[in-house]
PDB file of N, CA and C in Angstrom:
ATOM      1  N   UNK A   1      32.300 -25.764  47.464  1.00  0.00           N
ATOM      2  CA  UNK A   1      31.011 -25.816  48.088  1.00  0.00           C
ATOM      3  C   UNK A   1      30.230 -24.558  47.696  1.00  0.00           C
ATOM      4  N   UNK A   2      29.178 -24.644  47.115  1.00  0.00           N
ATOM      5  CA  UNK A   2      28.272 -23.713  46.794  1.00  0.00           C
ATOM      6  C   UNK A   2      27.883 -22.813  47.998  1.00  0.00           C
ATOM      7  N   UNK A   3      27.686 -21.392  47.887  1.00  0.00           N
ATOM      8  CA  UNK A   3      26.888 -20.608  49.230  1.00  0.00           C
ATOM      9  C   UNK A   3      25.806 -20.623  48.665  1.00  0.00           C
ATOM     10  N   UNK A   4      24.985 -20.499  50.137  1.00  0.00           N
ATOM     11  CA  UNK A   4      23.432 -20.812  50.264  1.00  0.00           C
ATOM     12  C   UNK A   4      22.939 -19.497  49.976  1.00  0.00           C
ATOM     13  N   UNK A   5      21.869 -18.827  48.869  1.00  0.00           N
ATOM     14  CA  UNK A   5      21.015 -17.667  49.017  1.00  0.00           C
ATOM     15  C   UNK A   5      20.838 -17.473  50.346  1.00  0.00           C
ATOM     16  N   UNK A   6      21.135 -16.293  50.378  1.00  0.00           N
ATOM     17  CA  UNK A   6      20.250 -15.212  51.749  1.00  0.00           C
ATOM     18  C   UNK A   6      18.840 -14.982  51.315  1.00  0.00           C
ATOM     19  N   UNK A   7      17.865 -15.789  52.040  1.00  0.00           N
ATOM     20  CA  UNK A   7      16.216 -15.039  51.440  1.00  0.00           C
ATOM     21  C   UNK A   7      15.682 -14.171  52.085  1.00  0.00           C
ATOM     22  N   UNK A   8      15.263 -13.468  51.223  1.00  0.00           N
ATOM     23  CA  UNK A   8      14.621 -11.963  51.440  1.00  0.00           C
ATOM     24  C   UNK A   8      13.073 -12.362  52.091  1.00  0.00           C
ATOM     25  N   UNK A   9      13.126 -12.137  53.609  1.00  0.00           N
ATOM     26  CA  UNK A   9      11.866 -11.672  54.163  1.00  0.00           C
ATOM     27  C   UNK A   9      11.833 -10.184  54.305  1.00  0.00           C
ATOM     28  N   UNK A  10      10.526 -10.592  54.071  1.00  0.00           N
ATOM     29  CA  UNK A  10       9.664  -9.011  54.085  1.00  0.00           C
ATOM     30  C   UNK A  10       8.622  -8.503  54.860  1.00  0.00           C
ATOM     31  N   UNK A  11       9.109  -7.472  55.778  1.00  0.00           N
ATOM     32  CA  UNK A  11       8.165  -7.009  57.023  1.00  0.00           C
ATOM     33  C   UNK A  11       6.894  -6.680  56.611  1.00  0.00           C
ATOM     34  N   UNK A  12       6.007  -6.651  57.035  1.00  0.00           N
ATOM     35  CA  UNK A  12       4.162  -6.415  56.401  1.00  0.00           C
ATOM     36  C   UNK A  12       4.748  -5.120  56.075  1.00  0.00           C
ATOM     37  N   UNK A  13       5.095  -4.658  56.166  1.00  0.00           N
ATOM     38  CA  UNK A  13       4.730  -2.432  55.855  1.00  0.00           C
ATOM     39  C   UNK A  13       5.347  -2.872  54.738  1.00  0.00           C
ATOM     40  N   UNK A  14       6.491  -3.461  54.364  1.00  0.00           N
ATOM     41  CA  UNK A  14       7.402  -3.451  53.038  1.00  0.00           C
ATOM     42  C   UNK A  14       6.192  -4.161  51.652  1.00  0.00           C
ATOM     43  N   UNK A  15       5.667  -5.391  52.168  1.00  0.00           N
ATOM     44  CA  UNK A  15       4.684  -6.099  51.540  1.00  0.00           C
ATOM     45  C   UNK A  15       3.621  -5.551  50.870  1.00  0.00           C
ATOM     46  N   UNK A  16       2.921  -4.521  52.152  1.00  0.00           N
ATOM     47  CA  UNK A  16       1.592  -3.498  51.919  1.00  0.00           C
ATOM     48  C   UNK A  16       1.808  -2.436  51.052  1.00  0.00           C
ATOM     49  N   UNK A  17       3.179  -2.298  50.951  1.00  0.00           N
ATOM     50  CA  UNK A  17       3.342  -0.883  50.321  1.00  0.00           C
ATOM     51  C   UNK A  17       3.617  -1.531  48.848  1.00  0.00           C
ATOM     52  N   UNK A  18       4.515  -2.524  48.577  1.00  0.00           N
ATOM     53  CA  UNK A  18       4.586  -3.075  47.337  1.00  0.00           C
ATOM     54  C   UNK A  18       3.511  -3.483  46.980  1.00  0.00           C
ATOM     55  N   UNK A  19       2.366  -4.157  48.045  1.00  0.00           N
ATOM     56  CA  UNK A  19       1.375  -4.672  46.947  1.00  0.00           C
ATOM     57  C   UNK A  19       0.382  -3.444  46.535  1.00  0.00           C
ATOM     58  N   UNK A  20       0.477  -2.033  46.837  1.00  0.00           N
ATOM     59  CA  UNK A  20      -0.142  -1.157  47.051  1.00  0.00           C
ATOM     60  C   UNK A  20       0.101  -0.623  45.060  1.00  0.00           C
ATOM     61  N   UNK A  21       1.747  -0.558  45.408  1.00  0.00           N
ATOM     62  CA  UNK A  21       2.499  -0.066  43.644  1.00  0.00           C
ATOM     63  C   UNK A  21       1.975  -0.773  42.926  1.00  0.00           C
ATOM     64  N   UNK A  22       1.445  -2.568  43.063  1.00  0.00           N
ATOM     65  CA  UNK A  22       1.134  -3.592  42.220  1.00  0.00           C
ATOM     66  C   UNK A  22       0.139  -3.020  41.247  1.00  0.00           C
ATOM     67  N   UNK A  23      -0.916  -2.889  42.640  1.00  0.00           N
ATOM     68  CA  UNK A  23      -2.238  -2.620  42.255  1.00  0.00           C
ATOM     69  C   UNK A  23      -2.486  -1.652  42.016  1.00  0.00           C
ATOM     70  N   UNK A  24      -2.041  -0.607  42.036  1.00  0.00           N
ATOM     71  CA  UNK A  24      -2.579   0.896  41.593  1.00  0.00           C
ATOM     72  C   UNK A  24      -2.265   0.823  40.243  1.00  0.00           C
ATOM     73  N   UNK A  25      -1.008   0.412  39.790  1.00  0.00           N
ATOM     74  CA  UNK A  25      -0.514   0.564  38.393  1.00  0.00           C
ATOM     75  C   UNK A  25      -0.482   1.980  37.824  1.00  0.00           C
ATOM     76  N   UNK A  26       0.150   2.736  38.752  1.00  0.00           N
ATOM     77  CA  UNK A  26       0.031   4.455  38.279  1.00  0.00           C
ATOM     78  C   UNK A  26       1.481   4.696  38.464  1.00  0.00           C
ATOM     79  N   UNK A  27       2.372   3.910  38.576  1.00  0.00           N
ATOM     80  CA  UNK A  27       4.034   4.284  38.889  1.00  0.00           C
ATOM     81  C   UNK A  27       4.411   3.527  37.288  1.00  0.00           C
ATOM     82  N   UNK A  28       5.918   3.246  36.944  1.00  0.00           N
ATOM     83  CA  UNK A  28       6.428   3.382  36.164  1.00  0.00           C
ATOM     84  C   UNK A  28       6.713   1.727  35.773  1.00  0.00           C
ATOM     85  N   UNK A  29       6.324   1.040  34.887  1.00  0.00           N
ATOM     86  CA  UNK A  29       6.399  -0.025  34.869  1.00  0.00           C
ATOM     87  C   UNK A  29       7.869  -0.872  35.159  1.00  0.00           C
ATOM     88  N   UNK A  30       8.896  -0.170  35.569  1.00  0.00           N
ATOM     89  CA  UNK A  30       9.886  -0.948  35.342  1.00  0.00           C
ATOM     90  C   UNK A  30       9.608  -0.950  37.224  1.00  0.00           C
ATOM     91  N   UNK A  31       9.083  -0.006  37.843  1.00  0.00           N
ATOM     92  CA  UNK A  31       8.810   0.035  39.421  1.00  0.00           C
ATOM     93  C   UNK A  31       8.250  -0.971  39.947  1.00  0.00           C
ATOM     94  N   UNK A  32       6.872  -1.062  38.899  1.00  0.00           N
ATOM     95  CA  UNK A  32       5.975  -2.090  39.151  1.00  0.00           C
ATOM     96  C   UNK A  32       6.534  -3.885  38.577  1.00  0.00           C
ATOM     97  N   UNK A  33       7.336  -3.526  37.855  1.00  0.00           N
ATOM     98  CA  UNK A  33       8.357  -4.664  37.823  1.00  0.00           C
ATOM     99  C   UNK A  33       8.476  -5.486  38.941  1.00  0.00           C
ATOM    100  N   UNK A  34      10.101  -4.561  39.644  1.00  0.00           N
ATOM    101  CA  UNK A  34      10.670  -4.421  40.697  1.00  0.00           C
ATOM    102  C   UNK A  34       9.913  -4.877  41.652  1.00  0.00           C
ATOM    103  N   UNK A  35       8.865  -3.982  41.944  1.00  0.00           N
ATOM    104  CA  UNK A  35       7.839  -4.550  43.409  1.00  0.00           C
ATOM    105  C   UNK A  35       7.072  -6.169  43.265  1.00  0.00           C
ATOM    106  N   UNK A  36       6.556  -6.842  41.763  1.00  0.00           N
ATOM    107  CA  UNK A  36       6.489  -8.188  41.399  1.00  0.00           C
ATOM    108  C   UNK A  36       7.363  -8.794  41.865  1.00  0.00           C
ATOM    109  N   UNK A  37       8.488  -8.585  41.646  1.00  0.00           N
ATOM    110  CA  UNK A  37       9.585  -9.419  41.692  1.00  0.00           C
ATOM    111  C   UNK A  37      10.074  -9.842  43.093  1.00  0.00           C
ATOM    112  N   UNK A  38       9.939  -8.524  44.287  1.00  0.00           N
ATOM    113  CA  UNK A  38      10.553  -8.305  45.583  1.00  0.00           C
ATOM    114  C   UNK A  38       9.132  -9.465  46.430  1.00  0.00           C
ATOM    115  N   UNK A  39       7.725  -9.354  45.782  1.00  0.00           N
ATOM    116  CA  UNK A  39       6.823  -9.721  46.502  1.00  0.00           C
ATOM    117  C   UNK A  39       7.238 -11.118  46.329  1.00  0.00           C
ATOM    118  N   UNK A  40       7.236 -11.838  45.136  1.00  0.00           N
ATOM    119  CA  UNK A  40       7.431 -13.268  44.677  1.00  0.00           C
ATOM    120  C   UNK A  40       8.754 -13.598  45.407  1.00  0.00           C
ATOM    121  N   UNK A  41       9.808 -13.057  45.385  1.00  0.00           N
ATOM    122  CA  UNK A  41      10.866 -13.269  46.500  1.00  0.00           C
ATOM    123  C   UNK A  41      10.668 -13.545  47.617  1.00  0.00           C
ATOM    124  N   UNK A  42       9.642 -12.539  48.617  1.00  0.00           N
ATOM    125  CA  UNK A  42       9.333 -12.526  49.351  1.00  0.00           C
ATOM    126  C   UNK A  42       8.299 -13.552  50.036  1.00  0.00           C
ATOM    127  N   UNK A  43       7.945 -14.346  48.889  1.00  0.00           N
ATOM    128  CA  UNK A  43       7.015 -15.464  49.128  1.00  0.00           C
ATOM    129  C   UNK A  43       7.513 -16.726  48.967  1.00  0.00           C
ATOM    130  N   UNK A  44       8.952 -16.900  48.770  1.00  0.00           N
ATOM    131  CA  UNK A  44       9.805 -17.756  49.115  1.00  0.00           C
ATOM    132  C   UNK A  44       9.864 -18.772  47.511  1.00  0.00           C
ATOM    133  N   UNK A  45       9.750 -17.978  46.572  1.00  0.00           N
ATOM    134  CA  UNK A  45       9.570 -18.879  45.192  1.00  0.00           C
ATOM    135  C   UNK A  45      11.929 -18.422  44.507  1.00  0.00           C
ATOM    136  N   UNK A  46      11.946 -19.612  43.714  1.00  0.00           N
ATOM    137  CA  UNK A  46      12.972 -19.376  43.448  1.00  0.00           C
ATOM    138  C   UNK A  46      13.230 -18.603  42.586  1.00  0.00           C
ATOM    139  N   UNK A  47      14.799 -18.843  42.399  1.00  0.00           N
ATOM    140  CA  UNK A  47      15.210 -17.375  41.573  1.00  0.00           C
ATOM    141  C   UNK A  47      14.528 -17.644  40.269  1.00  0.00           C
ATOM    142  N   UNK A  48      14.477 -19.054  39.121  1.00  0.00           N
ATOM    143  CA  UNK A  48      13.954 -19.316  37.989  1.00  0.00           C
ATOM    144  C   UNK A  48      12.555 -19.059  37.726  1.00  0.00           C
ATOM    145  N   UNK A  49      11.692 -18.938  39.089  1.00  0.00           N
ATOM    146  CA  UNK A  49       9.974 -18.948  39.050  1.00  0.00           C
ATOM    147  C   UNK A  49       9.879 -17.364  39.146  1.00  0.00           C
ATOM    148  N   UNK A  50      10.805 -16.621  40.101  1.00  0.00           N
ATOM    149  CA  UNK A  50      10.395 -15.053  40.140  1.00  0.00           C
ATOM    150  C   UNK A  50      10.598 -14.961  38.302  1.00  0.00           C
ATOM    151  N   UNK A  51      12.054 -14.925  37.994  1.00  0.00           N
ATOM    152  CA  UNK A  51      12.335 -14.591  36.877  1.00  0.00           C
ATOM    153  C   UNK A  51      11.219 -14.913  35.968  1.00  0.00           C
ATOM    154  N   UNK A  52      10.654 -16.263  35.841  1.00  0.00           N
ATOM    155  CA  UNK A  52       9.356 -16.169  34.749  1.00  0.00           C
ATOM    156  C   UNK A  52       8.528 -15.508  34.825  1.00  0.00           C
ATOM    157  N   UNK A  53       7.839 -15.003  36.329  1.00  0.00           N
ATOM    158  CA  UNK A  53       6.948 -14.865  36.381  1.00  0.00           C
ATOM    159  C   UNK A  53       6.511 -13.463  36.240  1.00  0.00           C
ATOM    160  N   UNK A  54       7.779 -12.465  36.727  1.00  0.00           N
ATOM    161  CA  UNK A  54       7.769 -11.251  36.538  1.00  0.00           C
ATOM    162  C   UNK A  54       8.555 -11.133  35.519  1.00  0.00           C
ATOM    163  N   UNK A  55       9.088 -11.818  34.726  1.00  0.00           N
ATOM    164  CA  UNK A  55       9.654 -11.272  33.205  1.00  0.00           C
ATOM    165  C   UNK A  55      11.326 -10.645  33.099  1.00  0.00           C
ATOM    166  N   UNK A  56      11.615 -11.084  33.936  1.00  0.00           N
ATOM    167  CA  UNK A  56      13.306 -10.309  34.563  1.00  0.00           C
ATOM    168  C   UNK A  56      13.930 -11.067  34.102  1.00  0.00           C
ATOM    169  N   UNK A  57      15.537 -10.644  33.563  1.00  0.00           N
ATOM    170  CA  UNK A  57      16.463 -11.448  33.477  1.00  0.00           C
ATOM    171  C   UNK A  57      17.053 -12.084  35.136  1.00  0.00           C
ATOM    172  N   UNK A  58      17.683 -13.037  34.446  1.00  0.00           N
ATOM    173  CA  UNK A  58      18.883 -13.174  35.906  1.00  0.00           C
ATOM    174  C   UNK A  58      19.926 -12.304  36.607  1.00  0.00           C
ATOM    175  N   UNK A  59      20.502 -11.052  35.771  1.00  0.00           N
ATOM    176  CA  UNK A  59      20.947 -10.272  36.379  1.00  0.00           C
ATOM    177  C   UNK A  59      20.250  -9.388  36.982  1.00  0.00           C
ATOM    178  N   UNK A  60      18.996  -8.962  36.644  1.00  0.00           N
ATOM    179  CA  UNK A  60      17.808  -8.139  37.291  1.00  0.00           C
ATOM    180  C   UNK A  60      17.473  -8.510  38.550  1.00  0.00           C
ATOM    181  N   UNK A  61      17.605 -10.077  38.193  1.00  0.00           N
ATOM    182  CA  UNK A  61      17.331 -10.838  39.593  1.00  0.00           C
ATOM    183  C   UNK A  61      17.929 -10.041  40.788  1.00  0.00           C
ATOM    184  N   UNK A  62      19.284 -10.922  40.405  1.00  0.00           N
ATOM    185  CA  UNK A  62      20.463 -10.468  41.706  1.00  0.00           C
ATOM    186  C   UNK A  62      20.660  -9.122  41.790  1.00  0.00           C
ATOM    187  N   UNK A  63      20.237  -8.282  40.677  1.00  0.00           N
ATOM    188  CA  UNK A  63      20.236  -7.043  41.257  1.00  0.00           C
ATOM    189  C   UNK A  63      18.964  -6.212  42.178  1.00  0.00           C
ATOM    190  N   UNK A  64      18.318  -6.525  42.134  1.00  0.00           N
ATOM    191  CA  UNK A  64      17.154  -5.839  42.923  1.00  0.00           C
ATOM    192  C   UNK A  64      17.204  -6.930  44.245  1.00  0.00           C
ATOM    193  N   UNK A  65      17.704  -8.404  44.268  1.00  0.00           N
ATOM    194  CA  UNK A  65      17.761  -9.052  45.463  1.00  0.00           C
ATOM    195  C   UNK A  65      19.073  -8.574  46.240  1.00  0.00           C
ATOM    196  N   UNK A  66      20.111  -7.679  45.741  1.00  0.00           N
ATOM    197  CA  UNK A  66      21.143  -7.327  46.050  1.00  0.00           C
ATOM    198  C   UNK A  66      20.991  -5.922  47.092  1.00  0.00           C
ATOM    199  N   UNK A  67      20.286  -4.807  46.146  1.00  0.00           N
ATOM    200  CA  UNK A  67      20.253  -3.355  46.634  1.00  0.00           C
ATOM    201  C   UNK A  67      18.817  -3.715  47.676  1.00  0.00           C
ATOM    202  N   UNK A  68      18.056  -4.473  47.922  1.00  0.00           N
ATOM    203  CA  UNK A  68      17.042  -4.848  49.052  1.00  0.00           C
ATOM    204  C   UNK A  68      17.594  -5.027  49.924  1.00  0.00           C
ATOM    205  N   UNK A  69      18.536  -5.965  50.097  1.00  0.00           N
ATOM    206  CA  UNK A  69      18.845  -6.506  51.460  1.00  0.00           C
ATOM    207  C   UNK A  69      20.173  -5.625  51.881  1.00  0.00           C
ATOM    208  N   UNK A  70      20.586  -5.039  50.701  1.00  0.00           N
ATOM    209  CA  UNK A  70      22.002  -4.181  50.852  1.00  0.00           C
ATOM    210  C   UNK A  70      21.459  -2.661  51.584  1.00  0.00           C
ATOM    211  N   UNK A  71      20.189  -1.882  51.100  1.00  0.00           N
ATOM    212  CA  UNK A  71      20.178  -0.170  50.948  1.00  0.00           C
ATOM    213  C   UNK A  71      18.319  -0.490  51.382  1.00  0.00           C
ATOM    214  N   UNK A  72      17.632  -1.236  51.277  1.00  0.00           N
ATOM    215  CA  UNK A  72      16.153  -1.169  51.631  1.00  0.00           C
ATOM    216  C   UNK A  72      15.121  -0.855  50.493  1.00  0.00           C
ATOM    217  N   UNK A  73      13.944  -1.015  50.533  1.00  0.00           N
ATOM    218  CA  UNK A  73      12.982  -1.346  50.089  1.00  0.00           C
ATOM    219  C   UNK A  73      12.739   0.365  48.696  1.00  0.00           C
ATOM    220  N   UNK A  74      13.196   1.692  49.570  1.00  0.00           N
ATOM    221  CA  UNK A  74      13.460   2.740  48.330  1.00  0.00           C
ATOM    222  C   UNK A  74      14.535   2.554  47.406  1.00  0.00           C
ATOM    223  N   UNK A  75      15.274   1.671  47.893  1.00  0.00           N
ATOM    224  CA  UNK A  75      16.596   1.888  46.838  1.00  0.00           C
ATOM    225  C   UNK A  75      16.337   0.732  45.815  1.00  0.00           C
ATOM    226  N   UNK A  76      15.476  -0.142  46.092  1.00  0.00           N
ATOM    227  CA  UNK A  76      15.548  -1.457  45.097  1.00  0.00           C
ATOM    228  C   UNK A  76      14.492  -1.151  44.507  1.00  0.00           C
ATOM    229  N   UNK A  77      13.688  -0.299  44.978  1.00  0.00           N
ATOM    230  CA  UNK A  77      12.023   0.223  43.767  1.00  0.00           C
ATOM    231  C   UNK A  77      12.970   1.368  42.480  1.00  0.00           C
ATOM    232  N   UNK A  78      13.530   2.401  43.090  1.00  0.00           N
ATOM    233  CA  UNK A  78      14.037   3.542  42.315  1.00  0.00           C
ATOM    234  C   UNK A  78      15.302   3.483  41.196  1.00  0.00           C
ATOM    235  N   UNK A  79      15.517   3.784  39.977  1.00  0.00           N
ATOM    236  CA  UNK A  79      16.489   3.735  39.403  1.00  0.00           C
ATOM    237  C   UNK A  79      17.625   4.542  40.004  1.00  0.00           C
ATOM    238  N   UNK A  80      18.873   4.298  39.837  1.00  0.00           N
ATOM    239  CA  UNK A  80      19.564   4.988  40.456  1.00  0.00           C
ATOM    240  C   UNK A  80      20.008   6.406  38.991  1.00  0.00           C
ATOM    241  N   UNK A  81      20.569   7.666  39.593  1.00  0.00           N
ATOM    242  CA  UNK A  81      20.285   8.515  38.724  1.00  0.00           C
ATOM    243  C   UNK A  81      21.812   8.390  37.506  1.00  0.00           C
ATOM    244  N   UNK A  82      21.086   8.446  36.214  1.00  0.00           N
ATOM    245  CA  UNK A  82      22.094   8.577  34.874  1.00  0.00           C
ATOM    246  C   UNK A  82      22.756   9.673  34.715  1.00  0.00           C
ATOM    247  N   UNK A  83      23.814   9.840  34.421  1.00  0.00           N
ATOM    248  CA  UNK A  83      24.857  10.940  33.920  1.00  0.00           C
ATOM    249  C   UNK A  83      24.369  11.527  32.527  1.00  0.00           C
ATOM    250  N   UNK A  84      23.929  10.522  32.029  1.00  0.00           N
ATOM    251  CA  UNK A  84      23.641  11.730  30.620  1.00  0.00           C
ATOM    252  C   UNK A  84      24.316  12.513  30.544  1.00  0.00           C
ATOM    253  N   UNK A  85      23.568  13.554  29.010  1.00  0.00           N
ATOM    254  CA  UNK A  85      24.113  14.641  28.830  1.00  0.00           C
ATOM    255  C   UNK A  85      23.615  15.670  29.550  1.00  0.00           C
ATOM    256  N   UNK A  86      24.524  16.983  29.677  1.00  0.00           N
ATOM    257  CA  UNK A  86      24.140  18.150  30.660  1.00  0.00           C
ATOM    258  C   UNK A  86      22.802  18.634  30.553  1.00  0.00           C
ATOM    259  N   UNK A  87      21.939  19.439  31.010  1.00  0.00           N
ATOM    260  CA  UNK A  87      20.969  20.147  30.650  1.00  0.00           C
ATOM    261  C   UNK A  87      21.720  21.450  29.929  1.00  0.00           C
ATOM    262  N   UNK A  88      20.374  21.561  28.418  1.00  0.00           N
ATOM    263  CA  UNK A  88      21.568  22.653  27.689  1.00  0.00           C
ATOM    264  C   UNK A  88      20.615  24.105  27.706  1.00  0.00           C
ATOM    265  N   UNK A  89      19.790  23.663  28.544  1.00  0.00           N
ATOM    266  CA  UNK A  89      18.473  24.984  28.984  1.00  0.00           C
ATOM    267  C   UNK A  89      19.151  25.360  30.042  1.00  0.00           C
ATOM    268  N   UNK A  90      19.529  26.444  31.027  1.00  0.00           N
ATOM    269  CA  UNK A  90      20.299  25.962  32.526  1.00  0.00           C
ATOM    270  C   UNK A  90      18.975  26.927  33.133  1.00  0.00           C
ATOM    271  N   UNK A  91      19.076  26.900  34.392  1.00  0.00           N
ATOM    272  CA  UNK A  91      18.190  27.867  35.160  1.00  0.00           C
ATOM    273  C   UNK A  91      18.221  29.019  35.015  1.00  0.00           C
ATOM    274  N   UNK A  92      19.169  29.573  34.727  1.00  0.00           N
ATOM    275  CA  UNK A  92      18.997  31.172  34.242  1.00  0.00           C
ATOM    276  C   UNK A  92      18.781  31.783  32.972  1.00  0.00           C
ATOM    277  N   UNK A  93      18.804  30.489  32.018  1.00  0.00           N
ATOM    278  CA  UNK A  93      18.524  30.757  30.286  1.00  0.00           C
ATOM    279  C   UNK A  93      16.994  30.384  30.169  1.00  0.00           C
ATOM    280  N   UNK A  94      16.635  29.364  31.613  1.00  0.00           N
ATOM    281  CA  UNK A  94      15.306  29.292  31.749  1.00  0.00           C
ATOM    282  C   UNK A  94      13.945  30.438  32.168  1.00  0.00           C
ATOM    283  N   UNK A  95      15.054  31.665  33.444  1.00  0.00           N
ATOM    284  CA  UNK A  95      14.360  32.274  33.698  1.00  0.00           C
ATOM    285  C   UNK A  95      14.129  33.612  32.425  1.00  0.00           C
ATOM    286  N   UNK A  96      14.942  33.497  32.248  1.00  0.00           N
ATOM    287  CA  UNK A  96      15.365  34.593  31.140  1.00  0.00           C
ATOM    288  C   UNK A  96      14.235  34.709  29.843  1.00  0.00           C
ATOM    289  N   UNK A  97      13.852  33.008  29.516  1.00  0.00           N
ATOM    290  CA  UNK A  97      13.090  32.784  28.301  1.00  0.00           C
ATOM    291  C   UNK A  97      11.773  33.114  28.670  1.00  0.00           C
ATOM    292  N   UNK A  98      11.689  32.481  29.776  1.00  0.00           N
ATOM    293  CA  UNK A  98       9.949  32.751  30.780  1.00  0.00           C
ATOM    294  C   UNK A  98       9.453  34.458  31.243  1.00  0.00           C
ATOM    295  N   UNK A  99      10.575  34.771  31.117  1.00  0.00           N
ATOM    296  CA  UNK A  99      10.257  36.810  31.760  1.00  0.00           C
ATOM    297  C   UNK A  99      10.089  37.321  29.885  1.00  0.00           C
ATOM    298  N   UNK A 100      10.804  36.570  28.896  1.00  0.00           N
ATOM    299  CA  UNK A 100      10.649  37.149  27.208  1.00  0.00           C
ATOM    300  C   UNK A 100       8.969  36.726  27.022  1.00  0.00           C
ATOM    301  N   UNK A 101       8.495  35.796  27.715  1.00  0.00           N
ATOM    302  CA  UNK A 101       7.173  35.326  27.385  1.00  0.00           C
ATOM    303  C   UNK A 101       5.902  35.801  27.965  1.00  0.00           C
ATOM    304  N   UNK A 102       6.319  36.240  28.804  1.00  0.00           N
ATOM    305  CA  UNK A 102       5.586  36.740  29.903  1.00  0.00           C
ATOM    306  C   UNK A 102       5.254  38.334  29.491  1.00  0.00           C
ATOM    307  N   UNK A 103       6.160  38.820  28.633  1.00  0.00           N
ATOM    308  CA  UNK A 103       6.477  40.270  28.848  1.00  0.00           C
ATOM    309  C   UNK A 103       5.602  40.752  27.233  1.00  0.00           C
TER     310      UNK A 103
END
């Protein structure tokens, strides 16, 4: 037997503030993604119509419908942070270069 989606309603403040990221278009497009995607969710369209419509794969899907209902409305806008490589400037080779420039 198949399980039924959990659908994501969305309180007005969550709505206002996403449609706020929509429309400004001054955040980071993968944000303004994200907030397309959470609104069209939120308007009760399925997983195949969000996905066209905001341009997401299917794992994008379930992932931003996952960390919403899992962690809230900051954790499903924000990337979570990369390991990369170290910083090879550190804070004290930083202050060090800035007092040679200064001087």
């Amino acid at each position: 037997m198949a399980r039924l989606a959990k659908p994501v309603c969305l309180p007005a403040s969550d709505v206002s503030r996403l449609r706020a990221i929509v429309k400004k278009g001054t955040h980071k497009s993968r944000k303004i993604t994200r907030a397309q995607a959470l609104l069209l969710m939120g308007e009760g369209q399925s997983a195949a119509q969000v996905q066209a419509s905001a341009g997401i794969s299917d794992s994008q899907y379930h992932r931003i419908k996952r960390r919403y209902l899992a962690e809230g409305l900051d954790r499903a806008l924000e990337e979570r942070p990369r390991s990369g490589q170290p910083r090879k400037v550190t804070a004290t080779l930083e202050a060090r270069i800035t007092s040679l420039a200064c001087s």
